[in-house]
N, C-alpha and C. Protein backbone atom coordinates (compact mmCIF):
# COMPACT_ATOMS: atom_id res chain seq x y z
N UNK A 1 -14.00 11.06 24.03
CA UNK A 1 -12.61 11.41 23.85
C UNK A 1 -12.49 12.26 22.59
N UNK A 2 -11.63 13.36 22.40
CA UNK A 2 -11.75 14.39 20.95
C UNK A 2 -10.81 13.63 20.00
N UNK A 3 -11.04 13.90 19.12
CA UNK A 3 -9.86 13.53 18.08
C UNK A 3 -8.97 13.84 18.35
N UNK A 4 -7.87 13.31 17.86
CA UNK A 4 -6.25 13.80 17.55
C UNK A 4 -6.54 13.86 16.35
N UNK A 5 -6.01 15.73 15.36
CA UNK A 5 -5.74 14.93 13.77
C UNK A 5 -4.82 15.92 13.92
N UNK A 6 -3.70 15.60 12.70
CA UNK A 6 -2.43 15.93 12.73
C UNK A 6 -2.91 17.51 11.77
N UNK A 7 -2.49 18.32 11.31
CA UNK A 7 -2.81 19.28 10.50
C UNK A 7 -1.37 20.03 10.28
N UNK A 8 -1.37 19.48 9.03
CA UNK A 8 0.05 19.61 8.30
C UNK A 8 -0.14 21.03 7.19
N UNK A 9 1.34 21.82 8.05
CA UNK A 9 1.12 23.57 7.04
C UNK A 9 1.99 22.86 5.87
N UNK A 10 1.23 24.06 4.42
CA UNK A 10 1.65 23.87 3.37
C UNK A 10 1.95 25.15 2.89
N UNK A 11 2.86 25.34 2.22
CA UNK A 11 2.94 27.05 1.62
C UNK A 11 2.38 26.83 -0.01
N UNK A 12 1.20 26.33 -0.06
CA UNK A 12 0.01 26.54 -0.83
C UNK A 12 -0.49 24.71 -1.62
N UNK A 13 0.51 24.11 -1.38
CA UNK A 13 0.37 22.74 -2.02
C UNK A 13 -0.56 21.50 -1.03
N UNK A 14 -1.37 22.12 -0.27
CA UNK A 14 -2.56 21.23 0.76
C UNK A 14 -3.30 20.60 -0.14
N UNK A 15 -4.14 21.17 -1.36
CA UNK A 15 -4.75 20.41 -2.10
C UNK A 15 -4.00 18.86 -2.53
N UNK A 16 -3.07 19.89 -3.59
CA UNK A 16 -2.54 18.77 -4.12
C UNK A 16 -1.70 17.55 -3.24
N UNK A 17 -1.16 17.77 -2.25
CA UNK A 17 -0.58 16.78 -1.44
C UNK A 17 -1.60 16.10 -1.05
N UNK A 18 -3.06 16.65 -0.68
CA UNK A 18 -4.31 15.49 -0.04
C UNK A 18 -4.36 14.94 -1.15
N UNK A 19 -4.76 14.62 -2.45
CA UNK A 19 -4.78 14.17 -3.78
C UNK A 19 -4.13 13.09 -3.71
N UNK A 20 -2.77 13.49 -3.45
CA UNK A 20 -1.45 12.86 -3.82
C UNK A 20 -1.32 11.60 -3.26
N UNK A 21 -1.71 12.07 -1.25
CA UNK A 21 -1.70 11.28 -0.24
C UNK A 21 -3.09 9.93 -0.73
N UNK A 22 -4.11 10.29 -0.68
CA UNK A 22 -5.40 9.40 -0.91
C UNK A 22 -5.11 8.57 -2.32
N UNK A 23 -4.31 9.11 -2.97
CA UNK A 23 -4.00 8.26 -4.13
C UNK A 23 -2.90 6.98 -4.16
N UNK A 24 -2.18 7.14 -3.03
CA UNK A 24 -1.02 6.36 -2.84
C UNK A 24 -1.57 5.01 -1.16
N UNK A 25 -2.24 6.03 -1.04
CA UNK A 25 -3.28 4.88 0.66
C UNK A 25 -4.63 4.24 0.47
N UNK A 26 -4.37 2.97 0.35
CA UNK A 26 -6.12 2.31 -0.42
C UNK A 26 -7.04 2.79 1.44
N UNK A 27 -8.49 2.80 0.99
CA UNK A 27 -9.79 2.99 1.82
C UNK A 27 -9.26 4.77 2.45
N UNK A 28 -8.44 5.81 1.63
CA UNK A 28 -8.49 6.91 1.23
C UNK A 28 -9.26 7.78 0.68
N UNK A 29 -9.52 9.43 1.20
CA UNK A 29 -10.44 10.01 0.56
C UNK A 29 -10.40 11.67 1.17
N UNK A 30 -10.70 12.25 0.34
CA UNK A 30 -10.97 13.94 0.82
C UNK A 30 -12.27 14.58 0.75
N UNK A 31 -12.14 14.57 2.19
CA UNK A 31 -13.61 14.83 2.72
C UNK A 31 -14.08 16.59 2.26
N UNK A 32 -12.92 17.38 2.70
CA UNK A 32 -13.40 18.83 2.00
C UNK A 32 -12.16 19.28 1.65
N UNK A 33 -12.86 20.18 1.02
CA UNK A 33 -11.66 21.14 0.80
C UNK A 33 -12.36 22.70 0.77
N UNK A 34 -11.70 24.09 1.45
CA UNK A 34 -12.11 24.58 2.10
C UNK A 34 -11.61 26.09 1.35
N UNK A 35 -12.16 27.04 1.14
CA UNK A 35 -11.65 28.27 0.73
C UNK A 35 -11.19 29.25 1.50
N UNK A 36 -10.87 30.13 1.68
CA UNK A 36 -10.00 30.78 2.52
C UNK A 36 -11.40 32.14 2.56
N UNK A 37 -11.87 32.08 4.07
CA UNK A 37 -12.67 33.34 4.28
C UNK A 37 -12.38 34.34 3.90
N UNK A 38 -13.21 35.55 3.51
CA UNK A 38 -12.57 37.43 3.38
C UNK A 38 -11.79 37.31 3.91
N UNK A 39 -10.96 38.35 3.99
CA UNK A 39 -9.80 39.07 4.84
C UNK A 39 -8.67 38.08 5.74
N UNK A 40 -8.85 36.66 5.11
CA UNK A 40 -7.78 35.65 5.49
C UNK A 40 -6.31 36.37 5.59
N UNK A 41 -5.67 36.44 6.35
CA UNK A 41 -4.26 37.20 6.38
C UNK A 41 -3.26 35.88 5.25
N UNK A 42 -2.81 36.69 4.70
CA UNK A 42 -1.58 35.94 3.72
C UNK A 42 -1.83 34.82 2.53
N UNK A 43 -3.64 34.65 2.66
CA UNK A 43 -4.09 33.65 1.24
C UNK A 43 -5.21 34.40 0.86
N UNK A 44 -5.18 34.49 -0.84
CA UNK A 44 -5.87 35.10 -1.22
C UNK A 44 -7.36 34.89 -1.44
N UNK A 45 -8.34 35.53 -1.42
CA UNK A 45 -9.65 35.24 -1.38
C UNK A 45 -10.11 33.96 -2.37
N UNK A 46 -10.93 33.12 -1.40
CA UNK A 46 -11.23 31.96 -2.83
C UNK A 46 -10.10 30.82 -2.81
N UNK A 47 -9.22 31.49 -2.88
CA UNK A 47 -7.71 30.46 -2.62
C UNK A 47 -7.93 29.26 -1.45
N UNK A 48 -8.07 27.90 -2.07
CA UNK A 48 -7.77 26.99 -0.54
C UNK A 48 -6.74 27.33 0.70
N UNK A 49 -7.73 26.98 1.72
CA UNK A 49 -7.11 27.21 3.15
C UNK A 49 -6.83 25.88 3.34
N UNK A 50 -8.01 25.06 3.87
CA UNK A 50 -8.08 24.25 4.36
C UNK A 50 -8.40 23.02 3.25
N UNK A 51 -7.50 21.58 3.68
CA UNK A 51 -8.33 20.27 3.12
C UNK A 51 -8.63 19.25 4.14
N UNK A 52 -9.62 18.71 3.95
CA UNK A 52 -9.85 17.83 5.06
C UNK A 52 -9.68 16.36 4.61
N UNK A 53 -8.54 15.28 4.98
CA UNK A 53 -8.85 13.94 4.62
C UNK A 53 -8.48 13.22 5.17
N UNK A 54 -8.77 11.61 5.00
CA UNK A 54 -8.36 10.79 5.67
C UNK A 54 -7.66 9.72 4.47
N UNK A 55 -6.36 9.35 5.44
CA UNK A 55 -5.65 8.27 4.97
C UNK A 55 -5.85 6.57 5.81
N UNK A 56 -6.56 6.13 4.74
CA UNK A 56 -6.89 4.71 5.61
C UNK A 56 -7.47 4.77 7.16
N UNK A 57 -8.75 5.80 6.98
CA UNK A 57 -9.35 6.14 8.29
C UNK A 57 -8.79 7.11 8.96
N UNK A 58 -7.78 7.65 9.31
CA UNK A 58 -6.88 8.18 10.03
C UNK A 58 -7.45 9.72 9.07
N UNK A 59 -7.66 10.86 9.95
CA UNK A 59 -8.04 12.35 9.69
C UNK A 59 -6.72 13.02 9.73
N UNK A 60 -6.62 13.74 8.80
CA UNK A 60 -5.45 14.98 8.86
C UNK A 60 -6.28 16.43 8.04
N UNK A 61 -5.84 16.98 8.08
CA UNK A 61 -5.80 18.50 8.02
C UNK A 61 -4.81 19.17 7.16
N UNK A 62 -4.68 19.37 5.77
CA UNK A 62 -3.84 20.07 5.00
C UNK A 62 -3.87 21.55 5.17
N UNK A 63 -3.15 22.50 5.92
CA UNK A 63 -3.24 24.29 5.81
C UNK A 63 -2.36 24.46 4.83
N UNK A 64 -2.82 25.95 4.40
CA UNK A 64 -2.09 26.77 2.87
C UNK A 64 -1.70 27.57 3.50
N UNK A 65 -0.95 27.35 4.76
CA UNK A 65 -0.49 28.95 5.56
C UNK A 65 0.66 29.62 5.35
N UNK A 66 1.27 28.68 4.64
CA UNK A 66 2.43 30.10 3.57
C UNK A 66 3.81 29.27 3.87
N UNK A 67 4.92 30.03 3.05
CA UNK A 67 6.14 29.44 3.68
C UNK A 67 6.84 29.65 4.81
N UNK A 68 6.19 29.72 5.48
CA UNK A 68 6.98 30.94 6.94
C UNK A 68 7.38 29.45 7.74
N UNK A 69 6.80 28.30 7.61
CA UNK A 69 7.74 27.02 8.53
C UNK A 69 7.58 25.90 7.04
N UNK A 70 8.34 25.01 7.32
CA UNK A 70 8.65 23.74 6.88
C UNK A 70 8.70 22.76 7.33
N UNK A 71 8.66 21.51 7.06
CA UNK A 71 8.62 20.11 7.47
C UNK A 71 10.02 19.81 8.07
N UNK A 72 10.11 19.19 9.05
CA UNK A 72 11.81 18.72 9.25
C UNK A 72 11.51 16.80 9.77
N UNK A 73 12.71 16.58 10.03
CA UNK A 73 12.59 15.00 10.35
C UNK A 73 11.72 14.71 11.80
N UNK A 74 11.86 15.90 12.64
CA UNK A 74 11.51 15.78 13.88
C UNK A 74 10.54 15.00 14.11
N UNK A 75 9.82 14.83 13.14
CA UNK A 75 7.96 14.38 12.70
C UNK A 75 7.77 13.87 11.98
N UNK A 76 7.39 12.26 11.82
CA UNK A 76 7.14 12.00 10.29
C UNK A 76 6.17 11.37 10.68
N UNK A 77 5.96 10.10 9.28
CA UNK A 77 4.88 9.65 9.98
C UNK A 77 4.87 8.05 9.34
N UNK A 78 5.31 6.82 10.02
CA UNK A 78 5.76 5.58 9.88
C UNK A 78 4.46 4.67 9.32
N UNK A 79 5.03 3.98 8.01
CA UNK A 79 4.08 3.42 7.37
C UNK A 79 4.35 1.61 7.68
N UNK A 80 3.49 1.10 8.48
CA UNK A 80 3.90 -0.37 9.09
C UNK A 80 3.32 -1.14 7.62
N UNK A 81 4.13 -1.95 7.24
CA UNK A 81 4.17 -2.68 6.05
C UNK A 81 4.23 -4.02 6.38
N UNK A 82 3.46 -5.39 5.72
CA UNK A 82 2.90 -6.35 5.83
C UNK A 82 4.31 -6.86 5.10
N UNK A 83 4.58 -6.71 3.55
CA UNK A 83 5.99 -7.14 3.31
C UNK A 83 6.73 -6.91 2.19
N UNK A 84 7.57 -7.00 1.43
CA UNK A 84 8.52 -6.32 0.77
C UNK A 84 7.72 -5.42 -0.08
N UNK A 85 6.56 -5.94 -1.14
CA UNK A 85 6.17 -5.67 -2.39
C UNK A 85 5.49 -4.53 -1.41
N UNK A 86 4.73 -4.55 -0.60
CA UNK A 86 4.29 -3.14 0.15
C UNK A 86 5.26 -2.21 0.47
N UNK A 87 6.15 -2.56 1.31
CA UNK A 87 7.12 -1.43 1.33
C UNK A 87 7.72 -0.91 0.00
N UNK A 88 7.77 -1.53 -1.02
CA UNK A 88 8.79 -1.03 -2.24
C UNK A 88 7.06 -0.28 -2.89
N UNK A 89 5.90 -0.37 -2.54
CA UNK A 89 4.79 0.46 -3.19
C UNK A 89 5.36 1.33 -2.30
N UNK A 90 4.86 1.37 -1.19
CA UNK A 90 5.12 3.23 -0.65
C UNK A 90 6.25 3.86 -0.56
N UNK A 91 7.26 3.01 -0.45
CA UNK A 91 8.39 3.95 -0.81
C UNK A 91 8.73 4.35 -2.26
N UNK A 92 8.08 4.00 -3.26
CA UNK A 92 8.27 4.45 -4.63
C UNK A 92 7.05 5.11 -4.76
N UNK A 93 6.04 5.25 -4.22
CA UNK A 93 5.21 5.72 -4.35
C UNK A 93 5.73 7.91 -3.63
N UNK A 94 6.05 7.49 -2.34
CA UNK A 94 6.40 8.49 -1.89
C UNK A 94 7.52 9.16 -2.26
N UNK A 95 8.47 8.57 -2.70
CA UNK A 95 10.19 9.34 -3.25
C UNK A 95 9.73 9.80 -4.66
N UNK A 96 7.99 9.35 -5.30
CA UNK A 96 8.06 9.65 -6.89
C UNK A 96 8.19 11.02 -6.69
N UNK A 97 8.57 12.19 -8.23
CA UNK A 97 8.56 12.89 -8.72
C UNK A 97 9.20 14.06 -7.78
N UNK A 98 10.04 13.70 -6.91
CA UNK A 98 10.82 14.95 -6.63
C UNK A 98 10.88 14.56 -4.69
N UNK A 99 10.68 13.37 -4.35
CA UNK A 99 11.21 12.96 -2.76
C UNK A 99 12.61 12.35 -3.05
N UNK A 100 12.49 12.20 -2.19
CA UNK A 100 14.10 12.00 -1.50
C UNK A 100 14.35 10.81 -0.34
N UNK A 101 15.21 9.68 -1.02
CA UNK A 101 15.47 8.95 -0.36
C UNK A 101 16.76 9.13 1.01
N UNK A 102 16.31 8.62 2.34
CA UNK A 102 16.95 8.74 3.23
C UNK A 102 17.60 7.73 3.48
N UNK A 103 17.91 7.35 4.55
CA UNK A 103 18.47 6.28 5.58
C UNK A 103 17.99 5.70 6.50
N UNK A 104 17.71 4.26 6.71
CA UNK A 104 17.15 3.32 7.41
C UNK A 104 15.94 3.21 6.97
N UNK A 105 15.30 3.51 6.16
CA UNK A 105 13.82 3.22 5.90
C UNK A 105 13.08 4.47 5.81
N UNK A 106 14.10 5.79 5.81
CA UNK A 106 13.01 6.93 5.68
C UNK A 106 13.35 7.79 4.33
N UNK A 107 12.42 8.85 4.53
CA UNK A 107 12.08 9.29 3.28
C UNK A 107 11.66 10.31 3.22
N UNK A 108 11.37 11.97 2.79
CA UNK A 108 11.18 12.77 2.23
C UNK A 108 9.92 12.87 0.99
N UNK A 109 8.63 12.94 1.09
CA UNK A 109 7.98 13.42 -0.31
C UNK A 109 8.50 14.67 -0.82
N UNK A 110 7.60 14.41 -1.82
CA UNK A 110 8.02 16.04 -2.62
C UNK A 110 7.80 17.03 -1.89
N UNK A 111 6.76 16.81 -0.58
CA UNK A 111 6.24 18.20 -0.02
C UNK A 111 7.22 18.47 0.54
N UNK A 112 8.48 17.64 0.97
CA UNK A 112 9.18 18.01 2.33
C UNK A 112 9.01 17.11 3.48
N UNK A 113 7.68 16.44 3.50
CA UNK A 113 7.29 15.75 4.83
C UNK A 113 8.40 14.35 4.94
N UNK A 114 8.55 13.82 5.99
CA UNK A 114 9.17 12.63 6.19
C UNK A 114 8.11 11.59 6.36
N UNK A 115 8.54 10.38 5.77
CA UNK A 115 8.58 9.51 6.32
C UNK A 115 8.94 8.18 6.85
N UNK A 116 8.85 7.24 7.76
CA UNK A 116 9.29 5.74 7.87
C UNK A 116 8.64 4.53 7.39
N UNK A 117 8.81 4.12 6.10
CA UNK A 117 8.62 2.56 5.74
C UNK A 117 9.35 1.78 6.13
N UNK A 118 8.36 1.11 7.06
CA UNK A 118 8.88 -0.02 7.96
C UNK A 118 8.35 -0.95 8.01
N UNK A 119 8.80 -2.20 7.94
CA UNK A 119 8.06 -4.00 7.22
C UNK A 119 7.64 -4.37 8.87
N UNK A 120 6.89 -5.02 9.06
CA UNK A 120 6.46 -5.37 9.97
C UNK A 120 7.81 -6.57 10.54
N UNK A 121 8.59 -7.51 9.88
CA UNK A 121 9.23 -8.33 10.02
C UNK A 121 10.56 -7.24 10.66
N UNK A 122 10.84 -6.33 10.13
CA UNK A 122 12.32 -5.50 10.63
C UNK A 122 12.20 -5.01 12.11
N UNK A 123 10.91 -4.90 12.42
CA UNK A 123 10.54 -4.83 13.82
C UNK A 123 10.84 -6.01 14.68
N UNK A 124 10.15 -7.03 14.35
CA UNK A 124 10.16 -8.42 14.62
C UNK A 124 11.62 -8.51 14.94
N UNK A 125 12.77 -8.66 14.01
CA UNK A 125 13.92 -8.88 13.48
C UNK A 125 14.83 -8.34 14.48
N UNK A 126 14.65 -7.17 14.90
CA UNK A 126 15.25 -5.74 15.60
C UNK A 126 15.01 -5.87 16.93
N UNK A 127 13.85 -6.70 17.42
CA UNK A 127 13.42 -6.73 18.76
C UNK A 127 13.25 -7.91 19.32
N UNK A 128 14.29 -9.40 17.95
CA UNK A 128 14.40 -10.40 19.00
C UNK A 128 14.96 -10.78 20.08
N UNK A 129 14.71 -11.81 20.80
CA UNK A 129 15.06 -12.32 21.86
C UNK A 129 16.40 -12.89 22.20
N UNK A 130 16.99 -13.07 20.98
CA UNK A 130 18.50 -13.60 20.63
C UNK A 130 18.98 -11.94 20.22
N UNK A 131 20.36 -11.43 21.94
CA UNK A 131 20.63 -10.11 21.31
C UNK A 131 21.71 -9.95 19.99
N UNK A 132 22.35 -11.07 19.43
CA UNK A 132 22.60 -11.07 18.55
C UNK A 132 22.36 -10.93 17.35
N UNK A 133 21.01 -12.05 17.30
CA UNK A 133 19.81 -12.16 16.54
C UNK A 133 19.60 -10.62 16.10
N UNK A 134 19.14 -10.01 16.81
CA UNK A 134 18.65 -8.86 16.81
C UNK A 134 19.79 -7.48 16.44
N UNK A 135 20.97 -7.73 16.59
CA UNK A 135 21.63 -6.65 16.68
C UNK A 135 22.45 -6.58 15.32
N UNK A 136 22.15 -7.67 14.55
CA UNK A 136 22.78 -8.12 13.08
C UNK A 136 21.49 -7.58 11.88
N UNK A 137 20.42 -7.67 12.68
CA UNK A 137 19.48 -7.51 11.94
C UNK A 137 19.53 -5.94 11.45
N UNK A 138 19.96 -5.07 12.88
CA UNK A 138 19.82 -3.67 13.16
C UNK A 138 21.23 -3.19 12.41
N UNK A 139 22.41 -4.04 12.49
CA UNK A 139 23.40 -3.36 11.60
C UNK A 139 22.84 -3.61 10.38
N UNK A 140 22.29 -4.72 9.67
CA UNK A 140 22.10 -4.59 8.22
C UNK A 140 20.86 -3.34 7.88
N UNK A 141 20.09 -3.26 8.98
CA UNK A 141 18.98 -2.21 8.67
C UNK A 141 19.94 -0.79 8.59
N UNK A 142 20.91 -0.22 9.35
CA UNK A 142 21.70 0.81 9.51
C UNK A 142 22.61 0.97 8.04
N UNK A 143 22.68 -0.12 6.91
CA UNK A 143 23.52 -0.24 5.75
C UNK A 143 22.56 0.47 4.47
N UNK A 144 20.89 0.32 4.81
CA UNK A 144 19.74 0.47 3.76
C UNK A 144 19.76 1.67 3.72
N UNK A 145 18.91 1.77 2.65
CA UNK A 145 17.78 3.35 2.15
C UNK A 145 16.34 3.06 2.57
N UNK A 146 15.81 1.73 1.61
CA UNK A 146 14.54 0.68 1.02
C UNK A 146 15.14 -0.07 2.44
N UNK A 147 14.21 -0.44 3.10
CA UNK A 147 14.46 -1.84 3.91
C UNK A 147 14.33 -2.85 2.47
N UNK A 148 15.37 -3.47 3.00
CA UNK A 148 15.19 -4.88 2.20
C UNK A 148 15.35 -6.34 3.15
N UNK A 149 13.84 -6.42 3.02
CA UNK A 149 13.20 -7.69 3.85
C UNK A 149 14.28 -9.06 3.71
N UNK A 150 14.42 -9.66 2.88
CA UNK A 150 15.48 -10.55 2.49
C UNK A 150 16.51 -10.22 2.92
N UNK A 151 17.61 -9.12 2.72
CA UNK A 151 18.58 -9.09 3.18
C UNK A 151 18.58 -8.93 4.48
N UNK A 152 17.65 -8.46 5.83
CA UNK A 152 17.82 -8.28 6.60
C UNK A 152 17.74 -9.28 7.39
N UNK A 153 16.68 -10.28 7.00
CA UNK A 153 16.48 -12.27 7.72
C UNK A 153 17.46 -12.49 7.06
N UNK A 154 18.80 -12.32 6.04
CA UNK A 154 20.05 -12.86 5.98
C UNK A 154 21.00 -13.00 6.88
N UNK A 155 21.10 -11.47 7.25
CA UNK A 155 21.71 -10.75 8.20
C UNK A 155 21.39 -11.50 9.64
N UNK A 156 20.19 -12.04 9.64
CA UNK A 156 19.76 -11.60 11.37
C UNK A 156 20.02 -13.57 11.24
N UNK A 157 20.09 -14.05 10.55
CA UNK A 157 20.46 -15.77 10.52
C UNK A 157 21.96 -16.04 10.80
N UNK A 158 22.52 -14.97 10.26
CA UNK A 158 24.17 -14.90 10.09
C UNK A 158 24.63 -16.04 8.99
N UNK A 159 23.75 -15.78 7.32
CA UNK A 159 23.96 -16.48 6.29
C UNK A 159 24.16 -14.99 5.09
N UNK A 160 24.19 -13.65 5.86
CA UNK A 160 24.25 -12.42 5.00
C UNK A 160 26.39 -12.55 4.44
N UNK A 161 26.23 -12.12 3.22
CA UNK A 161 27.55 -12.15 2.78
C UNK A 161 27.95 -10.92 3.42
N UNK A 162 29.05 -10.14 4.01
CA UNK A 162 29.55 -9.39 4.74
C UNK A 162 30.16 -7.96 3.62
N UNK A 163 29.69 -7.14 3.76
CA UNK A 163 29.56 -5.49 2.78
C UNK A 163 31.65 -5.59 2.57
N UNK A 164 32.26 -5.41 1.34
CA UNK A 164 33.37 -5.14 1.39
C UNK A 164 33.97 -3.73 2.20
């Protein structure tokens, strides 16, 4: 079966975002990094093209192919979290130095890219069997930025104090 790897354009910041990325994902690493052949159209000779790395096993592909597209929400890429103190690492990890916090659990890095920090329990929470259960859980998740694990088993018990 071939790989799937995602290969994310950069208008010149591929290095540094693989860096960025392997530094924030433990069992992380950058396998190459790649110079841009002669007569590359639009990067200059010597200049990185290509980086090659993996985040926690998983292969991606950083390109330096210029600003001609950008990242939008259409695509992100959802980080399943064990429990609070993990989610509040990658989401502070990812909003540092110039991201952007969203709504419901997503997020913006500095590059532009999106993504979803999501606790493994808000899933749980969101997709119980009690549709109540579940649909209290999903309004308090619809109120966040940060999932917040606690408040949302408040919510989904019906012991959450009610937003003025």
């Amino acid at each position: 079966m071939p790989a799937i790897i995602p290969c994310l354009w950069f208008a010149g910041q591929a290095e540094e975002a693989a860096r960025f990325y392997v530094s924030v994902f433990p069992n992380s690493r950058v396998l190459s990094v790649n110079p841009a052949p002669v007569g590359t159209p639009g990067v200059e000779e010597g200049a990185v093209l290509t980086v090659e790395y993996e985040l926690d096993g998983a292969r991606f592909t950083g390109l330096n192919g210029g600003p001609q597209f950008t990242f939008d929400e259409a695509v992100s890429f959802q980080v399943d979290t064990a429990d609070q103190a993990e989610t509040d690492h990658y989401w502070d990890a990812l909003t540092a130095d110039g991201g952007e916090e969203s709504v419901c659990g997503w997020l913006k890095d500095r590059f532009g890219l999106a993504w979803q920090v999501v606790p493994r329990q808000l899933t749980e929470l969101t997709t119980d069997p009690d549709p109540a259960r579940a649909a209290r859980a999903l309004q308090a998740m619809l109120q966040m930025r940060k999932i917040d694990i606690a408040a949302i088993v408040a919510a989904a018990d019906g012991t959450a104090v009610p937003a003025p």
